[in-house]
C-alpha atoms as a PDB file:
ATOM      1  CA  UNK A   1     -34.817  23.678  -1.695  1.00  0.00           C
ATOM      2  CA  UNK A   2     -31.819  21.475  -2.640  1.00  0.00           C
ATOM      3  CA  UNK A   3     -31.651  18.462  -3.741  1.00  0.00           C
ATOM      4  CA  UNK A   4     -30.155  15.456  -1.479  1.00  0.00           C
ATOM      5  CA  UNK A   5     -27.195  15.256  -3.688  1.00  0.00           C
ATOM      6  CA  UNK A   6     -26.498  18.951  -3.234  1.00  0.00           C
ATOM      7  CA  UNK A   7     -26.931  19.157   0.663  1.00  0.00           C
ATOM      8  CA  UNK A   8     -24.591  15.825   0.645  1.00  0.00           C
ATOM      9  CA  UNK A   9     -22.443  17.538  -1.331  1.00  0.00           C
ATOM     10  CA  UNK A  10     -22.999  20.829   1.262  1.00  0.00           C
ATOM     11  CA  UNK A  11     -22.467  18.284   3.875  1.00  0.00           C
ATOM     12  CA  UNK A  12     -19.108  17.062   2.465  1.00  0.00           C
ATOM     13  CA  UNK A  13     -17.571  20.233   2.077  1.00  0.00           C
ATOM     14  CA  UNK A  14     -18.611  21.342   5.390  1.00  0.00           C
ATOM     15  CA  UNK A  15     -16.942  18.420   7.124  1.00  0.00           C
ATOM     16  CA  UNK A  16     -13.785  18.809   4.993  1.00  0.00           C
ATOM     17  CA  UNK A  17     -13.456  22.397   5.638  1.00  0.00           C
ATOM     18  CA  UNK A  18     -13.481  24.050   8.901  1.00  0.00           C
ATOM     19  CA  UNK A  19     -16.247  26.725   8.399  1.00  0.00           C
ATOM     20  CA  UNK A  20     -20.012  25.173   7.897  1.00  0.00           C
ATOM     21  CA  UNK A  21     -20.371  27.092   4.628  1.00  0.00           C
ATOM     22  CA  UNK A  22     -23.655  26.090   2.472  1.00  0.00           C
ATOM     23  CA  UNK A  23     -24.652  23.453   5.077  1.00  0.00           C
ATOM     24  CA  UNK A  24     -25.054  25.475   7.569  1.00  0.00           C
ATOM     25  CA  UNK A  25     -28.708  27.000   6.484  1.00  0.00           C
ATOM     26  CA  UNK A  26     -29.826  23.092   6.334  1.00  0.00           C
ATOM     27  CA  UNK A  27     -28.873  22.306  10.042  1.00  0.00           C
ATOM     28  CA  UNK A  28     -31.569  23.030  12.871  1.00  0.00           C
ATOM     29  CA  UNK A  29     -29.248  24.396  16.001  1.00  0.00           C
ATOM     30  CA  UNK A  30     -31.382  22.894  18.913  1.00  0.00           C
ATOM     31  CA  UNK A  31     -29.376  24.543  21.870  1.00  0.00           C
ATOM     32  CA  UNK A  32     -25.978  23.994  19.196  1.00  0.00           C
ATOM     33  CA  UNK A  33     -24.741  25.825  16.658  1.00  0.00           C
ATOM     34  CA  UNK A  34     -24.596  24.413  13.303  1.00  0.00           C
ATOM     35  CA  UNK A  35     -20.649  25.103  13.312  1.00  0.00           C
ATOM     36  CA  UNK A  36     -20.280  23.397  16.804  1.00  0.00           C
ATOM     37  CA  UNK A  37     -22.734  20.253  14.858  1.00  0.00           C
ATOM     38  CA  UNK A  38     -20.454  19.642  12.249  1.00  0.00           C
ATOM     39  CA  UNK A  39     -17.182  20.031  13.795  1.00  0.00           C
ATOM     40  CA  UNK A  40     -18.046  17.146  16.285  1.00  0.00           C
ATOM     41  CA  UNK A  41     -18.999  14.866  12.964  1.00  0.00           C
ATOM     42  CA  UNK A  42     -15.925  16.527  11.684  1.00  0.00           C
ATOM     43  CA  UNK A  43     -13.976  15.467  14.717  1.00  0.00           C
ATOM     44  CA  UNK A  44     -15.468  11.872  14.812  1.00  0.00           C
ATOM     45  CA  UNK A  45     -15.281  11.487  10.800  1.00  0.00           C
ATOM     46  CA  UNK A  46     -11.197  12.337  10.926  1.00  0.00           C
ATOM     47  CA  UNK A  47     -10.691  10.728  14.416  1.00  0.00           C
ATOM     48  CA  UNK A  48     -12.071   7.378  13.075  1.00  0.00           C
ATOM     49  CA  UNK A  49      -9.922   7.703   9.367  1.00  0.00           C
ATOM     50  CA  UNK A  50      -6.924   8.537  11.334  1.00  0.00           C
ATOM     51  CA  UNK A  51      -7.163   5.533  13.666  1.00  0.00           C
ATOM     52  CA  UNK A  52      -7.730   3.288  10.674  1.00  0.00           C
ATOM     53  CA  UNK A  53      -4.819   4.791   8.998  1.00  0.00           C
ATOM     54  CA  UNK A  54      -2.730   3.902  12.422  1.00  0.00           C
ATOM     55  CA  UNK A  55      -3.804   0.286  12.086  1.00  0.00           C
ATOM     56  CA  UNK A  56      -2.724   0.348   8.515  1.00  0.00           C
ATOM     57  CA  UNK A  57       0.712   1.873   8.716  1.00  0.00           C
ATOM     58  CA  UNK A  58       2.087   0.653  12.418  1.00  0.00           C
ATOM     59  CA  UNK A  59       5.030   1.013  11.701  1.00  0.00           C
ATOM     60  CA  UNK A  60       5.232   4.814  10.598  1.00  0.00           C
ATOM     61  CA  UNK A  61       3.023   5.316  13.447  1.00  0.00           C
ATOM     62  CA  UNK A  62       5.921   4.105  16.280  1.00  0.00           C
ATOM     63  CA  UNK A  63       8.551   5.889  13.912  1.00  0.00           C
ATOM     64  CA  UNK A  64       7.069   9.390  14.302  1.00  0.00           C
ATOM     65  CA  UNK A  65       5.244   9.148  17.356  1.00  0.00           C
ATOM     66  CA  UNK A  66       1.426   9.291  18.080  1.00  0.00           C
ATOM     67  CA  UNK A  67       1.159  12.839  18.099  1.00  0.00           C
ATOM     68  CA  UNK A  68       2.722  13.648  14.754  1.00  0.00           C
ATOM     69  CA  UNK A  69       1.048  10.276  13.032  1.00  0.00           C
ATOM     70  CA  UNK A  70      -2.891  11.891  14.194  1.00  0.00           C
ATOM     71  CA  UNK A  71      -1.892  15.353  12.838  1.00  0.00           C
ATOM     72  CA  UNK A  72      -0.150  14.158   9.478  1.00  0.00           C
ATOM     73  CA  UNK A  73      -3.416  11.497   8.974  1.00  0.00           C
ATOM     74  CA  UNK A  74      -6.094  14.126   9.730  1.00  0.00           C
ATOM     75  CA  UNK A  75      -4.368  16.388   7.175  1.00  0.00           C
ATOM     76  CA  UNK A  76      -4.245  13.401   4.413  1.00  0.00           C
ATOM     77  CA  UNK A  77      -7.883  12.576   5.616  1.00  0.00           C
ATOM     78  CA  UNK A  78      -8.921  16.054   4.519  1.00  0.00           C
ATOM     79  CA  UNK A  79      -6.878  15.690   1.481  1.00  0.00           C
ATOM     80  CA  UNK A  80      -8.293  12.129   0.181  1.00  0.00           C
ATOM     81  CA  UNK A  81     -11.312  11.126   1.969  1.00  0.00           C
ATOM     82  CA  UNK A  82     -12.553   7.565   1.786  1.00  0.00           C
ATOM     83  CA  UNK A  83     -13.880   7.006  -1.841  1.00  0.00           C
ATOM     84  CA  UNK A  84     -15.785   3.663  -0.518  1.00  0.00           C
ATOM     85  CA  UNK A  85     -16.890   2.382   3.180  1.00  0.00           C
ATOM     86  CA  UNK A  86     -14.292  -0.081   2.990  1.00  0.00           C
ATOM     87  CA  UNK A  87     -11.529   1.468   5.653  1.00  0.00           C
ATOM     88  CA  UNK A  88      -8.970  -1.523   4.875  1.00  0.00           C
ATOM     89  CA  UNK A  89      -8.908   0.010   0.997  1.00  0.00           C
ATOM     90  CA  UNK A  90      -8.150   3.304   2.680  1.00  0.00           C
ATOM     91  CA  UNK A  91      -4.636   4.583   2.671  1.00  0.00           C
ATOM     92  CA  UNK A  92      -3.419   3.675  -0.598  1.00  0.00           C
ATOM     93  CA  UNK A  93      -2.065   6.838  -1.594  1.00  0.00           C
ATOM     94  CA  UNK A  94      -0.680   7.929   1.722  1.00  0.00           C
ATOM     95  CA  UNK A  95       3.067   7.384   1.459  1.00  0.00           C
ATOM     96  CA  UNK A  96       2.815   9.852  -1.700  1.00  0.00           C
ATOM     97  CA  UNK A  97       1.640  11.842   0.891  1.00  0.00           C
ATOM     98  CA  UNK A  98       4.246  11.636   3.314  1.00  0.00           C
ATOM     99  CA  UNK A  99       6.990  12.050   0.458  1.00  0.00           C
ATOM    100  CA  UNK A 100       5.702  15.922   0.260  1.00  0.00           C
ATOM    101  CA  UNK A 101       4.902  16.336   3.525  1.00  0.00           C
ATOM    102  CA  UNK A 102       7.458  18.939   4.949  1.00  0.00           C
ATOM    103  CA  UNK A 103       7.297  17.982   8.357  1.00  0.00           C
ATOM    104  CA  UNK A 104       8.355  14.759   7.494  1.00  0.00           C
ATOM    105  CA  UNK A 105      11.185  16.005   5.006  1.00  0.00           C
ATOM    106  CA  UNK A 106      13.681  14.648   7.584  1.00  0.00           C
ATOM    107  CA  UNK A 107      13.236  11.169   7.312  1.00  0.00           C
ATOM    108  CA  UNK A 108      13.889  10.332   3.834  1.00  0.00           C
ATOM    109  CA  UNK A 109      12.841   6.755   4.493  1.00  0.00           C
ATOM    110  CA  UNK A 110       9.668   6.948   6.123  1.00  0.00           C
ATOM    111  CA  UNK A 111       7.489   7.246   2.894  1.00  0.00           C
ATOM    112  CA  UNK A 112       9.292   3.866   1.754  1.00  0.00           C
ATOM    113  CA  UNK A 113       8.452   2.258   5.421  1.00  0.00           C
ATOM    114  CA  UNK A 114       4.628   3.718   4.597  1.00  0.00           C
ATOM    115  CA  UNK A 115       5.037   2.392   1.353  1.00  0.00           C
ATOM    116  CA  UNK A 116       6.337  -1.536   2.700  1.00  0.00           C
ATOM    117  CA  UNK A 117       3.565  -1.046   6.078  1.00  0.00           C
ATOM    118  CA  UNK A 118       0.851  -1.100   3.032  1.00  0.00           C
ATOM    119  CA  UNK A 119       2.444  -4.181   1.076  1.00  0.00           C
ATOM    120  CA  UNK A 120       2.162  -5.865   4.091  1.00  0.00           C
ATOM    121  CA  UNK A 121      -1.840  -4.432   5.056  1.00  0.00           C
ATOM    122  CA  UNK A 122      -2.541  -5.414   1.372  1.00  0.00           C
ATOM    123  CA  UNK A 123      -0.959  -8.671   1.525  1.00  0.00           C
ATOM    124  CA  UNK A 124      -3.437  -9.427   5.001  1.00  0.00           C
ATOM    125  CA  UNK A 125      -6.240  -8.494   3.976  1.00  0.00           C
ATOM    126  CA  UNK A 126      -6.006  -9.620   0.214  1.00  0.00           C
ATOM    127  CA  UNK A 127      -8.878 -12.315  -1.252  1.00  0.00           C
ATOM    128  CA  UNK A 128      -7.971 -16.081  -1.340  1.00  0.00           C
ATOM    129  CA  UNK A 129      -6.839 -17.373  -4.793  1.00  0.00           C
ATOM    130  CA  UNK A 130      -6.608 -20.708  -6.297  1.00  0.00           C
ATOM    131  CA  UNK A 131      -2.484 -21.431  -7.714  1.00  0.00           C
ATOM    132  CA  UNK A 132      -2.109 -21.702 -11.004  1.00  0.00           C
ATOM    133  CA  UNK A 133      -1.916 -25.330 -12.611  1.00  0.00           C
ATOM    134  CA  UNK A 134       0.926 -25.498 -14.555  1.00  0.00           C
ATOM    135  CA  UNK A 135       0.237 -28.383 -16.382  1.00  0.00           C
ATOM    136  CA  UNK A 136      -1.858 -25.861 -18.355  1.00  0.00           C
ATOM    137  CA  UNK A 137       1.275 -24.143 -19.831  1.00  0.00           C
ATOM    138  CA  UNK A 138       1.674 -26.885 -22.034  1.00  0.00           C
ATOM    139  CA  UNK A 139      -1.099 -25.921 -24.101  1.00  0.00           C
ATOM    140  CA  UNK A 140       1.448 -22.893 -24.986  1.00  0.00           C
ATOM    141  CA  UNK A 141       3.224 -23.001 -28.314  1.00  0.00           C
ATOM    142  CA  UNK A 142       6.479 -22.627 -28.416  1.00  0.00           C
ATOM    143  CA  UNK A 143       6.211 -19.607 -30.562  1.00  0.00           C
ATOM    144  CA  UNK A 144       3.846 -17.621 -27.933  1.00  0.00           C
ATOM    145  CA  UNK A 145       6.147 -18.567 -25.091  1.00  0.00           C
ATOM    146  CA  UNK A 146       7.933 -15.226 -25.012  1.00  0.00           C
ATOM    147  CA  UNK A 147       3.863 -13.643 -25.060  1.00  0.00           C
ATOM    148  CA  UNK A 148       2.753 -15.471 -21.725  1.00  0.00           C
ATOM    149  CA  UNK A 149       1.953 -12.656 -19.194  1.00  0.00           C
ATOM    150  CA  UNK A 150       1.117 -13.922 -15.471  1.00  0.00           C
ATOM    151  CA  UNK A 151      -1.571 -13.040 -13.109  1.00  0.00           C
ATOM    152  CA  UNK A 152       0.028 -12.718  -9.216  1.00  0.00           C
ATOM    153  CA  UNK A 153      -1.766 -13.896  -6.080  1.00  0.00           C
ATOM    154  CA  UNK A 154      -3.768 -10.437  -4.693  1.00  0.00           C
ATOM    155  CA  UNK A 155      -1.442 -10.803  -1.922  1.00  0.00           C
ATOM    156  CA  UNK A 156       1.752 -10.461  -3.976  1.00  0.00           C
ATOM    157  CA  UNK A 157       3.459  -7.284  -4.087  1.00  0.00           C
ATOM    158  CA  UNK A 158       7.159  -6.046  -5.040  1.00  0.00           C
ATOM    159  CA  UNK A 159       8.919  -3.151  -3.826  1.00  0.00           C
ATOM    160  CA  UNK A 160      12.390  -1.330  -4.026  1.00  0.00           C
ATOM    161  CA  UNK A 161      14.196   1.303  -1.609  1.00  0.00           C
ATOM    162  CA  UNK A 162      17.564   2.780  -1.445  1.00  0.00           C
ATOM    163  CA  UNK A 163      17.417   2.338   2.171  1.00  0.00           C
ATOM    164  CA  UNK A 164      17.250  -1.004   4.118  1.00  0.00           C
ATOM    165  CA  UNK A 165      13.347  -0.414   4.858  1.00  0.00           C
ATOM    166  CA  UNK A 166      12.580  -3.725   5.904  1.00  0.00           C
ATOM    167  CA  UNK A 167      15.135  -3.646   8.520  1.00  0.00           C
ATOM    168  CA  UNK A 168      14.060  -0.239   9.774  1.00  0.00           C
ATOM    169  CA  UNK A 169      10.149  -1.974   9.549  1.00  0.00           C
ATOM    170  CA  UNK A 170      11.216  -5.430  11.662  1.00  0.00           C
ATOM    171  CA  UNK A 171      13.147  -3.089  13.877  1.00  0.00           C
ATOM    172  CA  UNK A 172      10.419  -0.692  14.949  1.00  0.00           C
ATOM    173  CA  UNK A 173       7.559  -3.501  15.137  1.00  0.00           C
ATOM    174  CA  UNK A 174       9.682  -5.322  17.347  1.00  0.00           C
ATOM    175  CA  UNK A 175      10.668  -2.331  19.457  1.00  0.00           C
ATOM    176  CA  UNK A 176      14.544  -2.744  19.227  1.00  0.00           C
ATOM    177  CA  UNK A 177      15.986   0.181  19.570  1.00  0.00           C
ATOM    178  CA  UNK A 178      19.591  -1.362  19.660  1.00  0.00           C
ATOM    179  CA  UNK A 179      18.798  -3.082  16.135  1.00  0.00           C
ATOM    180  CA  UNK A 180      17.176   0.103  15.145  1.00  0.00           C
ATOM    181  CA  UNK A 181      20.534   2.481  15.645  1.00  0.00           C
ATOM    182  CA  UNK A 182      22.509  -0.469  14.681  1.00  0.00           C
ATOM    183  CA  UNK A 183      21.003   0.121  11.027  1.00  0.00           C
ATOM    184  CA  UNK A 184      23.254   1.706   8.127  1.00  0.00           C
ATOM    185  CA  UNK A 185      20.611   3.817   6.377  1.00  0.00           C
ATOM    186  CA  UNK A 186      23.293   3.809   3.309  1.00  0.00           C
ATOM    187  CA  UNK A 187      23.279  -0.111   3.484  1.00  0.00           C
ATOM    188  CA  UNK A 188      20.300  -0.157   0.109  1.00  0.00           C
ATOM    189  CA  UNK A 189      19.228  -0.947  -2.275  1.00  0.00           C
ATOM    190  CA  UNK A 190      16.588  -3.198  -0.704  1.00  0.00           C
ATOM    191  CA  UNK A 191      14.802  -5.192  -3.022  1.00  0.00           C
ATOM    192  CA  UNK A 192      11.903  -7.068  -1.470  1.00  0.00           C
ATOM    193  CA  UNK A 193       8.911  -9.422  -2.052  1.00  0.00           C
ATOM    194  CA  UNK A 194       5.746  -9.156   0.058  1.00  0.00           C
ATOM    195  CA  UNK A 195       3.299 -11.842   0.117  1.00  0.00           C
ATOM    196  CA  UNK A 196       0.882 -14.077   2.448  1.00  0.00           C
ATOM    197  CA  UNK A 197       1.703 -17.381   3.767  1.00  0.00           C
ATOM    198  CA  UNK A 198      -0.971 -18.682   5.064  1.00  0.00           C
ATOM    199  CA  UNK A 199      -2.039 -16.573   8.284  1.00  0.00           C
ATOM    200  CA  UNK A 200       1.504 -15.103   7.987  1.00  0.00           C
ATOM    201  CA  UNK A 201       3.044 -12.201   5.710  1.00  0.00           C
ATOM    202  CA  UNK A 202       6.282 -12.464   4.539  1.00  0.00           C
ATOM    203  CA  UNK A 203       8.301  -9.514   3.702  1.00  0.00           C
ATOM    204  CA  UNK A 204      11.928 -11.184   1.935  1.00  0.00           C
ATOM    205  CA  UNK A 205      14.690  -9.735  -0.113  1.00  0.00           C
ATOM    206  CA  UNK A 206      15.548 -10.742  -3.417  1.00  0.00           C
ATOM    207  CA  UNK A 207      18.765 -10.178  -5.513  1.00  0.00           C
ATOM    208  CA  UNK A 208      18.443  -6.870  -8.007  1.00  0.00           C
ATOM    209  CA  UNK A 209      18.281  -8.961 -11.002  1.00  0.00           C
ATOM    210  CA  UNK A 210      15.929 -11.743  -9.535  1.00  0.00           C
ATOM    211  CA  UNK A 211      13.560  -8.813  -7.876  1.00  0.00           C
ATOM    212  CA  UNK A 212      13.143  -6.888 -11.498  1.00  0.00           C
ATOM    213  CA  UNK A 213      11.914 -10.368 -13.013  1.00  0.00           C
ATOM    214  CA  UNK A 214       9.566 -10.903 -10.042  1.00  0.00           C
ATOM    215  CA  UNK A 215       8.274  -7.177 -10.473  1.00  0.00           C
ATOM    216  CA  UNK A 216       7.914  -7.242 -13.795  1.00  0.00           C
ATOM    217  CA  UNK A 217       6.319 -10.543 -14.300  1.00  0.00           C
ATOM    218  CA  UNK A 218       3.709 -10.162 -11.018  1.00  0.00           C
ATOM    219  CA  UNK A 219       3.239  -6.899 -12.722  1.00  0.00           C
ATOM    220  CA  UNK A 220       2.070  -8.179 -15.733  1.00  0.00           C
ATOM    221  CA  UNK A 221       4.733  -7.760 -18.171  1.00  0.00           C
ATOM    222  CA  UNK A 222       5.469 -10.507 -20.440  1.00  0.00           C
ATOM    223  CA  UNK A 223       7.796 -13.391 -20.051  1.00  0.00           C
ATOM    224  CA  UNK A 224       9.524 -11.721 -22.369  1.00  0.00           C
ATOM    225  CA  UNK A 225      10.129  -8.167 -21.703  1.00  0.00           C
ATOM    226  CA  UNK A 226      10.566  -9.698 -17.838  1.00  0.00           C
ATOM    227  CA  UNK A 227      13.574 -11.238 -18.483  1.00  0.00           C
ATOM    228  CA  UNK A 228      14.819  -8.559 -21.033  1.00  0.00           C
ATOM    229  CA  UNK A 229      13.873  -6.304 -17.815  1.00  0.00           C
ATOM    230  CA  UNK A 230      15.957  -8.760 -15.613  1.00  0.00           C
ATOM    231  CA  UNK A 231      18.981  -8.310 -17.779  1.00  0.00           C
ATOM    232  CA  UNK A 232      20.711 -11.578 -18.141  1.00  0.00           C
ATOM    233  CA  UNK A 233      20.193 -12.834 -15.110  1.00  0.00           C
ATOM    234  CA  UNK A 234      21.349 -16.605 -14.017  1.00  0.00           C
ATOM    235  CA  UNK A 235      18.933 -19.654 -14.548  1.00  0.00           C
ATOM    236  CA  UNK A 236      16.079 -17.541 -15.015  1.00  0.00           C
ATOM    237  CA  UNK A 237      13.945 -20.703 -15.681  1.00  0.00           C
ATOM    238  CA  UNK A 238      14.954 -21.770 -11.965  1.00  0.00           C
ATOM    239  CA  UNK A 239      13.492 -18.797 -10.660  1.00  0.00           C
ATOM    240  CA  UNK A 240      10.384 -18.290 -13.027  1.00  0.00           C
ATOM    241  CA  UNK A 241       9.933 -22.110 -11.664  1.00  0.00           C
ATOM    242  CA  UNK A 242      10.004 -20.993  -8.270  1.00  0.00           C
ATOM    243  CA  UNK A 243       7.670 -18.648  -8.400  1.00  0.00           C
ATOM    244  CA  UNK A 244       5.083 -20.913 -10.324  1.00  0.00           C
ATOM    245  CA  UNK A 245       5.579 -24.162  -7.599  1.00  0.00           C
ATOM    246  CA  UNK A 246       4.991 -21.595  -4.642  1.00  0.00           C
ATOM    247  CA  UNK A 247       1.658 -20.880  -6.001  1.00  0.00           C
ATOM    248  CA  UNK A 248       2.417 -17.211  -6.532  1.00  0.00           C
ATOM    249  CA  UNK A 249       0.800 -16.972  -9.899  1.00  0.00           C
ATOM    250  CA  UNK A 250      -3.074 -17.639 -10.479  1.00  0.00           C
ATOM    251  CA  UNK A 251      -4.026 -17.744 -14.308  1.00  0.00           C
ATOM    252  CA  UNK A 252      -2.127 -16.263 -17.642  1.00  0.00           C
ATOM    253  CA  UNK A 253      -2.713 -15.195 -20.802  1.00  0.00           C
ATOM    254  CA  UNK A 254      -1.025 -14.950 -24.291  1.00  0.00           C
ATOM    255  CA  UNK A 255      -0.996 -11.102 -25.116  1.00  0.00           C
ATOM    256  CA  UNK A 256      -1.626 -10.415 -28.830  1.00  0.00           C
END
């Protein structure tokens, strides 16, 4: 007799897989074969991750067309199931998926578009946070200045293409095809900044030098290494000031 780990584990592979293998002995048939069983949970299990997947990307789901979106996301699903029951954590890894997927070889920008759909889902869906007072900065010597490293708002994410991705996004959301084949697809780099404001997300573009300070710093880096990663950009203070009045940093520490 297995244990309930092993027949979950039977279960699991069963659902993943198309034949019923070692869960098959541990399912009473009742008028229905075990295969015919598990390929309806099967069906329902990838049905379900595939729609949640749909609300996550919209975007690369009107770009490649309902059909092709349920086949690509029920081949992912079976790839990397859910790893907790929390559906708006799933989907993380799936524009790595659609940069190997052959059938999607074709459109070089769609794993970018995947990749700016789940800024945006992240950015919705990401826990409140308190701004960080920056009166506390004064507490900072000015020996440990360079040391500060920043903690972003959850909603706060940074990302780069070589094609204009956030046009291609607003263009497909809003279902303009004239603004959509009006697009130069050789018009990147595009350099963008994804956050929430207030019930809103807002996807904007930054200059190159301005976006690698705001990547590195909301990713931790210190101040620093961010502005050696900026390379010399103009009135860095102006921008680092920016970012700290718009609330887009919650806490710091001094790395050692």
């Amino acid at each position: 007799m297995p244990s309930l780990r092993e027949l979950q584990h039977a279960v699991r592979r069963g659902l993943l897989q198309d034949g019923e293998g070692s869960a098959a002995a541990h399912i009473l048939a009742c008028g229905l074969a075990p295969r015919q069983r598990l390929s309806i949970y099967r069906n329902t299990m990838l049905g379900t991750l595939a729609n949640a997947l749909r609300l996550s990307f919209p975007a690369v789901h009107r770009l490649v067309g309902a059909d092709f979106f349920e086949g690509a996301a029920r081949i992912f699903a079976r790839e990397r199931p859910p790893r907790c029951a929390d559906l708006n954590s799933y989907g993380a890894e799936f524009a790595d998926f659609l940069q190997r997927f052959e059938p999607a070889a074709t459109l070089a920008y769609l794993p970018d578009v995947a990749r700016l759909d789940w800024a945006v889902h992240r950015a919705l869906h990401a826990e409140d946070a308190i701004a960080l007072d920056v009166s506390q900065l004064a507490a900072v010597a000015p020996s440990d200045q360079d040391r500060v490293c920043f903690v972003a708002h959850p909603s706060i994410s940074t990302l780069r293409s070589n094609f204009p991705v956030d046009e291609i996004w607003r263009a497909v959301l809003h279902q303009d095809d004239a603004a959509l084949a009006a697009i130069d697809l050789g018009s990147g780099p595009a350099c963008l900044m994804v956050e929430r404001l207030g019930d809103d997300v807002e996807v904007a573009r930054l200059e190159e030098h301005a976006w690698r300070l705001a990547s590195a710093l909301f990713g931790g880096l210190s101040l620093g290494a961010a502005l050696d990663a900026a390379q010399s950009i103009a009135a860095p203070a102006l921008l680092l000031s920016d970012h700290l009045m718009a609330g887009r940093c919650i806490s710091f520490h001094v790395a050692l």
